[in-house]
Structures are given as C-alpha cells and as structure tokens.
Protein backbone atom coordinates (compact mmCIF):
# COMPACT_ATOMS: atom_id res chain seq x y z
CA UNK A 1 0.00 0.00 0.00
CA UNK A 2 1.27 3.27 -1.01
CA UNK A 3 1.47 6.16 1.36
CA UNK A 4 0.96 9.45 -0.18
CA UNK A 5 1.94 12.43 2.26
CA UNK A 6 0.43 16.05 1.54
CA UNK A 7 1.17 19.00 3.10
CA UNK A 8 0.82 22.68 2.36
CA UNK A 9 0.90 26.35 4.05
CA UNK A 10 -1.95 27.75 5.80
CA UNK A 11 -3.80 29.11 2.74
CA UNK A 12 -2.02 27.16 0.13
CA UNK A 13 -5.36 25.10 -0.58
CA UNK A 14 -4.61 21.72 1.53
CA UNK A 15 -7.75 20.75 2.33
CA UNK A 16 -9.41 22.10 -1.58
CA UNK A 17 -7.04 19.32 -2.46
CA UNK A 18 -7.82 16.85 0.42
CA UNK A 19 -11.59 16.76 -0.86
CA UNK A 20 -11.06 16.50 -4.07
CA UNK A 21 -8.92 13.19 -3.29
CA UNK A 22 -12.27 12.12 -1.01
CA UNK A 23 -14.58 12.46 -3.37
CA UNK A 24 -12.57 10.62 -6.06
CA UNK A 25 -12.95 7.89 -3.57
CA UNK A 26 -9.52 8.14 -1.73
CA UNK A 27 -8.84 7.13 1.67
CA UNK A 28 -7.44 10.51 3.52
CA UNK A 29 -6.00 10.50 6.92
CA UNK A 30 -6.42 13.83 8.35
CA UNK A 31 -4.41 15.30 10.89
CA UNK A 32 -6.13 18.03 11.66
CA UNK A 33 -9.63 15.97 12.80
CA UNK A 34 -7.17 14.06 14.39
CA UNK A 35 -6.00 16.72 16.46
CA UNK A 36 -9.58 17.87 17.09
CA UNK A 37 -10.85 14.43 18.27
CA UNK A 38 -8.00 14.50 20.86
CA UNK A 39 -8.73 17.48 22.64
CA UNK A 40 -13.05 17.00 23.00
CA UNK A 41 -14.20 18.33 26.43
CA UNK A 42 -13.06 16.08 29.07
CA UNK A 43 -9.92 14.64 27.22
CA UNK A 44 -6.77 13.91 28.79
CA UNK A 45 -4.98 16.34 26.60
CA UNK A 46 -7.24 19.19 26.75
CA UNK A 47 -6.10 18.29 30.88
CA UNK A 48 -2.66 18.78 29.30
CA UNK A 49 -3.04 22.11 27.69
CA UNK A 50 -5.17 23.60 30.17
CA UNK A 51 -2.09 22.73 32.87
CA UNK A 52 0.05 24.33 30.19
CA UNK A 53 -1.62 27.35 28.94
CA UNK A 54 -4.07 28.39 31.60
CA UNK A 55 -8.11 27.44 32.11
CA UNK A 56 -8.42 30.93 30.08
CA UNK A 57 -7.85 28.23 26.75
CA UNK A 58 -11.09 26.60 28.05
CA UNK A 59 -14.89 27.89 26.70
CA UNK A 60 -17.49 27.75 29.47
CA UNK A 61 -19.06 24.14 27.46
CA UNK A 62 -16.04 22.51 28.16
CA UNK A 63 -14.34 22.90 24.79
CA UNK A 64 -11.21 24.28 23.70
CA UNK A 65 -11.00 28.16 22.73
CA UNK A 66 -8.68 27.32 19.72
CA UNK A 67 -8.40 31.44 19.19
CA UNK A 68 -7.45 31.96 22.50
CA UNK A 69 -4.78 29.00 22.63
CA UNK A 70 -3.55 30.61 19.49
CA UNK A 71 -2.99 33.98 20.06
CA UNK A 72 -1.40 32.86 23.25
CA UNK A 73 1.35 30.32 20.84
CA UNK A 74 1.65 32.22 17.72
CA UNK A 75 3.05 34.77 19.87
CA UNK A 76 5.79 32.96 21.45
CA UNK A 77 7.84 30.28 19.71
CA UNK A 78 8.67 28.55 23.12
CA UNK A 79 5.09 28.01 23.66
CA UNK A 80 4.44 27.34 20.24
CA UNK A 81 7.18 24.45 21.05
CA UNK A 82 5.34 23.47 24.03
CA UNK A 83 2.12 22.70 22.29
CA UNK A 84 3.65 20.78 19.54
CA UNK A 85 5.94 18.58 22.27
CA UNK A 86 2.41 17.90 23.79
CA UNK A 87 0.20 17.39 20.39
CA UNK A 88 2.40 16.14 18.27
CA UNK A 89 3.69 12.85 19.98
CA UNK A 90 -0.16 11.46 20.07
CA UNK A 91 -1.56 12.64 16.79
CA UNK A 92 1.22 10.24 14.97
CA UNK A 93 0.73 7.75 17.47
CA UNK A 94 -2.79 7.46 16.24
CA UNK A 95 -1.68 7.86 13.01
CA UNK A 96 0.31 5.05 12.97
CA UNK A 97 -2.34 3.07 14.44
CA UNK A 98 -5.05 4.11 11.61
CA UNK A 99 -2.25 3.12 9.10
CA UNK A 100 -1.79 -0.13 10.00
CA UNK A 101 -5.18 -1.10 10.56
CA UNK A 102 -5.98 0.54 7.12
CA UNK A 103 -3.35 -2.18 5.86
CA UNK A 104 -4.84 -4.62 7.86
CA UNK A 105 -8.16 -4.19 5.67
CA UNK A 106 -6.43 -4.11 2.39
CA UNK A 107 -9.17 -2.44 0.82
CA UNK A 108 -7.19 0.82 -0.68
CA UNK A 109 -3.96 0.88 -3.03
CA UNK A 110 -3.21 4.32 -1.68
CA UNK A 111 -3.83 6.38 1.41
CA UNK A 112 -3.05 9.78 1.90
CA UNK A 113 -1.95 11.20 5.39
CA UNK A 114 -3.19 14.76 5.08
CA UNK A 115 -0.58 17.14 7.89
CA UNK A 116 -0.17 21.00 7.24
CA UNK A 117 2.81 19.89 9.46
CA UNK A 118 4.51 16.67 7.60
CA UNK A 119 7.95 17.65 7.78
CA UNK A 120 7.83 19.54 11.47
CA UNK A 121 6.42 16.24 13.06
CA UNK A 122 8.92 13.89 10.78
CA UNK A 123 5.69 12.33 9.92
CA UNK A 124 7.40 12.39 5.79
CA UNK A 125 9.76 10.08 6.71
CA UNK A 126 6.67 7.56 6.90
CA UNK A 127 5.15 8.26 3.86
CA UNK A 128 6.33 7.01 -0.07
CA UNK A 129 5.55 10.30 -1.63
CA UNK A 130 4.81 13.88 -0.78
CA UNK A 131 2.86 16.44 -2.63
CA UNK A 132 2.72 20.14 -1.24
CA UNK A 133 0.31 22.72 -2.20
CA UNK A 134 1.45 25.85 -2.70
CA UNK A 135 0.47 29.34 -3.48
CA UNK A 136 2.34 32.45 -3.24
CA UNK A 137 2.00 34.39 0.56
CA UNK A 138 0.05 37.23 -1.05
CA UNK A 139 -2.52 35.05 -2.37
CA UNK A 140 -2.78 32.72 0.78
CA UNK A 141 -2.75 35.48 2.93
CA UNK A 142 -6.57 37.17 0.60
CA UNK A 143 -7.53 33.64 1.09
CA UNK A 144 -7.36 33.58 4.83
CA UNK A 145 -8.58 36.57 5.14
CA UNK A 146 -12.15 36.01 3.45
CA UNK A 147 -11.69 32.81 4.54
CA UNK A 148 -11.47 33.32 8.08
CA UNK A 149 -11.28 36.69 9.31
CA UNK A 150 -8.34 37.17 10.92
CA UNK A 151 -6.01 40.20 10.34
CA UNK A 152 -3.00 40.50 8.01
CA UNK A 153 -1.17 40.46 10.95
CA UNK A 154 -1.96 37.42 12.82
CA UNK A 155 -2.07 35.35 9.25
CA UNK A 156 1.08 36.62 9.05
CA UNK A 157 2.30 35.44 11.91
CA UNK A 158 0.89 32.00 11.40
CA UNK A 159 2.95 31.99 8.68
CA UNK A 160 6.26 32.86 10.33
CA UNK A 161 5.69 30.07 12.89
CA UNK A 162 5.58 27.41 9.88
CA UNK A 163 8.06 26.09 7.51
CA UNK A 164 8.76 28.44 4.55
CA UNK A 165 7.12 27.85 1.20
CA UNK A 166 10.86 27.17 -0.23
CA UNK A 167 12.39 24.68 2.30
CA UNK A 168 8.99 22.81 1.96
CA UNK A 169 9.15 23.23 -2.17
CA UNK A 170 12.64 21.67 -1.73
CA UNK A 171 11.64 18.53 -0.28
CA UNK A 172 8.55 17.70 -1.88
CA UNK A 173 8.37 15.32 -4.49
CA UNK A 174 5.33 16.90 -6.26
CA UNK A 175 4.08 20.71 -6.11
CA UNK A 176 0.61 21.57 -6.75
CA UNK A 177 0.76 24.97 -7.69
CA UNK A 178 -2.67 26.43 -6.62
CA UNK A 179 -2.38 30.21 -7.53
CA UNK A 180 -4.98 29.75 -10.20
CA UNK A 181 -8.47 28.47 -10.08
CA UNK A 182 -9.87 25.42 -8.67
CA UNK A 183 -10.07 23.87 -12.33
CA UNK A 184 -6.19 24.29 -12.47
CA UNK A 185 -6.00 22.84 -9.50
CA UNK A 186 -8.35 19.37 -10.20
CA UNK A 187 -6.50 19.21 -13.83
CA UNK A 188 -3.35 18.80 -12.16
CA UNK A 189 -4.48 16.12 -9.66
CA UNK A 190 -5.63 14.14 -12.11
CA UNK A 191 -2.54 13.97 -13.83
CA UNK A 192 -1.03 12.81 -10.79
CA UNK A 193 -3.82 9.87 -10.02
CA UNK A 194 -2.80 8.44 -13.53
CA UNK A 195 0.38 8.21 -12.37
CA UNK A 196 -0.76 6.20 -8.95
C-alpha cells in the first residue's frame, strides 16, 4: 500500500485538495480531525493544555477556545514548542495506528496522510511520496482573510511560525501549484492519479 503524504501552508489550498482526493474515492487521513478528536471536552490532553496554557484556553461548554490558545502560541515560539511537544507525539501515534489497521483491511492501493505539518512532526519520513500545495503568501494570505477573518497580521504570523514555502518546495516530491483556479487545480491532480 502506497502512502501518499500532503502538506501545504496555511492558505495554500490543503484541504481544496484533500476533498477533491475524497470524493474521487480516496482514503485521507487527516491530521487536523485528528488533532480535534484529541482534545473534546473532558480529554486527557485538553487536561494537558489547560495545565500548560491556563483554564483561560477553556470555553465555558467545556471545549477548547482554539483562538485563544492561538494567540497565546503564535506569539511565542517557546510556547508554540510546548504545544507541539504535547500534540504532536499522540496525533502520529494514532496515526500510525489508523495506518496499520488501514493495511490490515487491504481495501485501498493508496492512502493519503493529510498534515499542514509533515515535515515539522517527521511524519514524511513515513510516507512514499509527498505532494505540497502551494500558493504564493500574497494570495494565501486574501484567502485567509475572506476565509477566516483574521487580520493581516496574525495570518502573518501563522505563517512565520511554519516552515517556509521554499524549504517545503525543496523537499517535496510533487508541487501543486494552486495560484490559479480550482479547475487548475483538479487538472493537475488528475494527472497525478494516472500516475498512482
């Protein structure tokens, strides 16, 4: 079974890409549900972070104020470093786990491990193949924006704290290049499936 890796910026167009690759009928791993499932009201980890970062990071339902945990990281790589060391260790533990039982099944040819963070984690050195999404900061940066409705300033930051778009280019073995439209985007992911 081949193990596809994709990654991309904040912005870049990830998850555009991720379900496209679902509704083709791929099997996608996703980090970031991962990461969500692990920290549901009541979790051990949310335990962790709220030890870590204060009961300010928790909403009055129980759940976790992600805005509030991030202003408090994105501002301060040694935090920032302190939530990863926490998150990071069990997300690819239960990635792992999902892989092999997905190999267990042998129903799919190919998985993909969806991670905006494959190379911070080391999670690439477990996959065959990685394919990055890219776009250029300007155009990410719009994107988030409308998207989400944060300020130019803390997208910017977000994007400080990550990789940068050339170091990730430079280990990639495919790049998406999503500056265009959607179409673009599809046309050049189907080239790749042929190749699968």
């Amino acid at each position: 079974m081949k193990v596809i890796g994709l990654t991309g910026g904040i912005g870049s167009g990830k998850s555009t890409v991720t379900d496209y690759l679902i509704a083709r009928g791929f099997h996608v791993l996703d980090a970031d549900q991962i990461a969500r499932e692990i920290v549901l009201p009541g979790s051990e980890m949310l335990i962790q972070l709220a030890s870590a970062f204060g009961r300010g990071i928790i909403l009055e339902d129980g759940s976790l104020d992600r805005k509030k945990l991030g202003e408090i990281v994105f501002s301060d790589r040694e935090k920032k470093k302190t939530l990863d060391g926490l998150m990071h260790t069990r997300i690819l533990e239960l990635i792992h786990e999902r892989i092999l039982q997905i190999r267990e099944e042998r129903k799919h040819k190919v998985i993909f491990i969806d991670a905006p963070l494959l190379f911070e984690t080391g999670l690439h050195k477990s996959v065959s193949e990685i394919w990055l999404t890219d776009a250029d900061d300007e155009t990410r940066i719009q994107r988030i924006m409308a998207r989400d409705g944060m300020s130019r300033e803390e997208i910017e930051k977000r994007i400080s704290a990550q990789m940068t778009r050339e170091e990730k280019q430079s280990l990639a073995d495919v790049i998406l290049d999503n500056t265009g439209d959607q179409e673009s985007l599809y046309q050049q992911i189907e080239q790749l499936m042929k190749k699968i």
